[in-house]
Protein backbone atom coordinates (compact mmCIF):
# COMPACT_ATOMS: atom_id res chain seq x y z
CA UNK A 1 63.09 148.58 78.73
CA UNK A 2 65.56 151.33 77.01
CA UNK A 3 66.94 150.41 73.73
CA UNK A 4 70.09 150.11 75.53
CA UNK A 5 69.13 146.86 77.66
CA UNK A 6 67.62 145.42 73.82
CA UNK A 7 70.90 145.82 71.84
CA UNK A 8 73.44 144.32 74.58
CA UNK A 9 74.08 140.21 73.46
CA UNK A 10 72.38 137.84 76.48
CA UNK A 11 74.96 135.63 77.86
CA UNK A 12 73.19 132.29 76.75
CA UNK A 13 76.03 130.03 78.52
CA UNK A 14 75.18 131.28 82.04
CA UNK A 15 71.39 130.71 81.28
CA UNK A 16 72.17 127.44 80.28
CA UNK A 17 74.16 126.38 83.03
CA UNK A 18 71.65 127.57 85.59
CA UNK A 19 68.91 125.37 83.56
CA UNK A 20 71.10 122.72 83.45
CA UNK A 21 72.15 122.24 87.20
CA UNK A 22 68.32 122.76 88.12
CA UNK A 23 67.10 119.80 85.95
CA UNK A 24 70.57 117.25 85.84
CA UNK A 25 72.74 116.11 88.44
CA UNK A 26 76.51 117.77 88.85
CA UNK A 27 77.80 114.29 89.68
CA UNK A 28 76.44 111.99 86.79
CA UNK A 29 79.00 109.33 87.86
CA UNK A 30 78.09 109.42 91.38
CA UNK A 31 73.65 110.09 90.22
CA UNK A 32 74.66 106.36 88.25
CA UNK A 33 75.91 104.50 91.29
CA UNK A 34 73.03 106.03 93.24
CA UNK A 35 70.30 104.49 90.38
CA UNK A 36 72.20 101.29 90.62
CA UNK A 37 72.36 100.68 93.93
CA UNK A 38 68.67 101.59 94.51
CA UNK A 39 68.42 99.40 91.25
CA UNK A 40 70.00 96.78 92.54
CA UNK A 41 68.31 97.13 96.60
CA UNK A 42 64.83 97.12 94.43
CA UNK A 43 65.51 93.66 92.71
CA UNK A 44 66.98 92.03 95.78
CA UNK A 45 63.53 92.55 97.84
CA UNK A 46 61.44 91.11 94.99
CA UNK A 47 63.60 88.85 95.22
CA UNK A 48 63.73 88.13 99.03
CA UNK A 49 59.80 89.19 99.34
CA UNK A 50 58.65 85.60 99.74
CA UNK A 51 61.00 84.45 102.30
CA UNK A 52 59.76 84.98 106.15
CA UNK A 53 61.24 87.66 108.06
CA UNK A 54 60.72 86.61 111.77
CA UNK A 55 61.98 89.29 114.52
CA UNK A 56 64.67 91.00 115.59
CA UNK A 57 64.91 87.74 118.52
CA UNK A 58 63.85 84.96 116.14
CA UNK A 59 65.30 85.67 112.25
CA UNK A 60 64.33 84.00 109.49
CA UNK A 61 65.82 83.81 106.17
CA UNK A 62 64.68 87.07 104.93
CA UNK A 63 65.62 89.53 107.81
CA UNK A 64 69.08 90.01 106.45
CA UNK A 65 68.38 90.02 103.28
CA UNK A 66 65.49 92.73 103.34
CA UNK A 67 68.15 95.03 106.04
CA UNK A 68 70.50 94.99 102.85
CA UNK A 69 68.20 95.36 100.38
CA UNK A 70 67.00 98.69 102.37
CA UNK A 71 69.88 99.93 102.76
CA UNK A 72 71.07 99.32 99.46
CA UNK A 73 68.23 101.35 98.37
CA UNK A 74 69.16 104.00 100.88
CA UNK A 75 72.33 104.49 100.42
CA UNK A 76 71.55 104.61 96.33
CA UNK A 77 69.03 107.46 97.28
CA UNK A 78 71.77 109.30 99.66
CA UNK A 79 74.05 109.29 96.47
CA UNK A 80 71.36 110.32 93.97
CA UNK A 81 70.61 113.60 96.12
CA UNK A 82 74.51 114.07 96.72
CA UNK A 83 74.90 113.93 92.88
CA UNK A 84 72.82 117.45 92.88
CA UNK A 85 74.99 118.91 94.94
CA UNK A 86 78.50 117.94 94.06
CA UNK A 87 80.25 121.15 94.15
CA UNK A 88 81.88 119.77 90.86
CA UNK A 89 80.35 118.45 87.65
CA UNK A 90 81.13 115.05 86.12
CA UNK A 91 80.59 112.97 83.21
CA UNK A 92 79.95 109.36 82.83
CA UNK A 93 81.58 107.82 80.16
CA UNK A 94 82.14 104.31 78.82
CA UNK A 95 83.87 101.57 80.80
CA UNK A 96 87.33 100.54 79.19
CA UNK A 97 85.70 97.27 77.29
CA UNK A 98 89.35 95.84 77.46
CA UNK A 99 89.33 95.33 80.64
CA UNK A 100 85.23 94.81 81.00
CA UNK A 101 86.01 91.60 78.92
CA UNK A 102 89.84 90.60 79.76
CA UNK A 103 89.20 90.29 83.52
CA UNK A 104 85.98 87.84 83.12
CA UNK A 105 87.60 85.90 80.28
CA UNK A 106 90.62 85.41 82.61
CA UNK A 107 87.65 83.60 85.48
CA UNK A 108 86.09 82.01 82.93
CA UNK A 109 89.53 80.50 81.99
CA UNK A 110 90.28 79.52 85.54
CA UNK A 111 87.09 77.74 86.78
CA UNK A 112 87.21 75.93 83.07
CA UNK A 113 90.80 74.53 83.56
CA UNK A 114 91.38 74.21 87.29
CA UNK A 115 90.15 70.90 87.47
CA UNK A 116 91.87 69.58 84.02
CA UNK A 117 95.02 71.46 84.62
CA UNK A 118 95.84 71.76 87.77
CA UNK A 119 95.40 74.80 90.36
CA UNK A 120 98.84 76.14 89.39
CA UNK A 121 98.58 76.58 85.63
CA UNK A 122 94.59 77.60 85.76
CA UNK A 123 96.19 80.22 88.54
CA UNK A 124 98.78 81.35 86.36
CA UNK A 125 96.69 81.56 83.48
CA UNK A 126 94.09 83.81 85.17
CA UNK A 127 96.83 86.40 86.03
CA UNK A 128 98.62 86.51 82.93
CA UNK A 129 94.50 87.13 81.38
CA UNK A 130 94.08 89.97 83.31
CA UNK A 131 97.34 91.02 84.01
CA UNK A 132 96.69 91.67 79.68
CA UNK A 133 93.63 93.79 80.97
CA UNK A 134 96.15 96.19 81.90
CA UNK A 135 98.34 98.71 79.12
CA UNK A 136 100.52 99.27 82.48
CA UNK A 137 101.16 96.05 83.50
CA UNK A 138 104.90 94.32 82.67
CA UNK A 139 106.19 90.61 82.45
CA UNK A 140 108.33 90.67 85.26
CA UNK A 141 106.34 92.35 87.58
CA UNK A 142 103.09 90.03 86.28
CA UNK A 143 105.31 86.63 86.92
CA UNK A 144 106.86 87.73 90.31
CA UNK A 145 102.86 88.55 91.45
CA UNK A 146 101.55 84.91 89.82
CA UNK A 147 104.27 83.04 91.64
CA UNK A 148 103.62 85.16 94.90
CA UNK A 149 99.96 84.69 94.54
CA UNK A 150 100.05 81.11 93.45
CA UNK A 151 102.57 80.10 96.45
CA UNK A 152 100.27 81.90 99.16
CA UNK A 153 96.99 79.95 97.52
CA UNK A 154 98.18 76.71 97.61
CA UNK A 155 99.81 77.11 100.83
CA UNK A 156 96.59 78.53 102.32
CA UNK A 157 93.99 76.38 100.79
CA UNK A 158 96.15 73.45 100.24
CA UNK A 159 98.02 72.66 103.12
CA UNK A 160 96.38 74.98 105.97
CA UNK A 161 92.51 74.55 104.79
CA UNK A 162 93.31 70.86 103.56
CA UNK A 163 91.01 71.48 100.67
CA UNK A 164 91.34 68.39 97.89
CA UNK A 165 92.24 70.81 95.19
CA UNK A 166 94.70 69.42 92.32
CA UNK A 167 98.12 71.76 92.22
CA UNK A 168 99.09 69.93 88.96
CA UNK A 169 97.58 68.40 86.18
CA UNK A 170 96.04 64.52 86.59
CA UNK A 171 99.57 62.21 86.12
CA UNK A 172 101.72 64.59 87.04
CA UNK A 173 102.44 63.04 89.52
């Protein structure tokens, strides 16, 4: 080496990003999905290992189960190779927590109350819940969609499905 190629700074950043696209994924968002899905395909056939399969003629209860657990763990592995080569690079970062806990609050809320208050006011009070999951969301907007959705539920599982479900509260009328 001359004393030239010694004294001239190395350009640490472009060693760095070579190292770190060889050892991490570009795509860390879509490398996540891919762990979870294989995650999730993994737990489903220890779960579903017990049950019989039977053929492709003669199922039994754990030949569709086992098909999705495969290919949940396949298409979890697709995405996890995909994440190497993503031709950009992304982060993973928290989930907003106000809507992580708004949105199951507002079910909770609704399977809790249906039955005491009525289909109507559990309804409504499951989309105002989440509607508060929401910076964007706005009154008006929120009550036109809860009177929409309520009036298409009850129509549909009420009156077309004949489902005994309770519209009001008990003594109502």
């Amino acid at each position: 080496m001359s004393m030239e190629e010694t004294d001239k700074p190395v350009d640490r950043t472009a060693v760095d990003e070579r190292k770190h696209s060889i050892l991490a994924p570009r795509d860390q968002r879509g490398f996540a999905t891919g762990v979870l899905l294989m995650a999730l395909g993994i737990a489903m056939l220890v779960l579903v290992w017990s049950y019989p399969v039977g053929t492709a003629t003669r199922m039994a209860a754990g030949y569709w189960p086992r098909i999705v657990a495969y290919l949940l763990i396949g298409v979890g592995f697709l995405n996890v190779i995909v994440a190497y080569f993503a031709h950009r690079r992304t982060e993973v970062s928290l989930p907003p927590m106000r809507q992580m806990l708004l949105v199951p609050i507002g079910i909770l809320l609704f399977g809790f109350t249906v039955e005491r208050l009525g289909f109507i006011i559990a309804s409504a009070l499951l989309i105002g819940v989440a509607a508060l999951a929401s910076r964007e969301s706005r009154l008006v907007e929120t009550i036109v969609l809860a009177v929409g959705l309520i009036t298409f539920c009850s129509v549909l599982f009420v009156t077309l499905l004949g489902l005994s479900i309770r519209l009001v509260p008990p003594g109502v009328f």
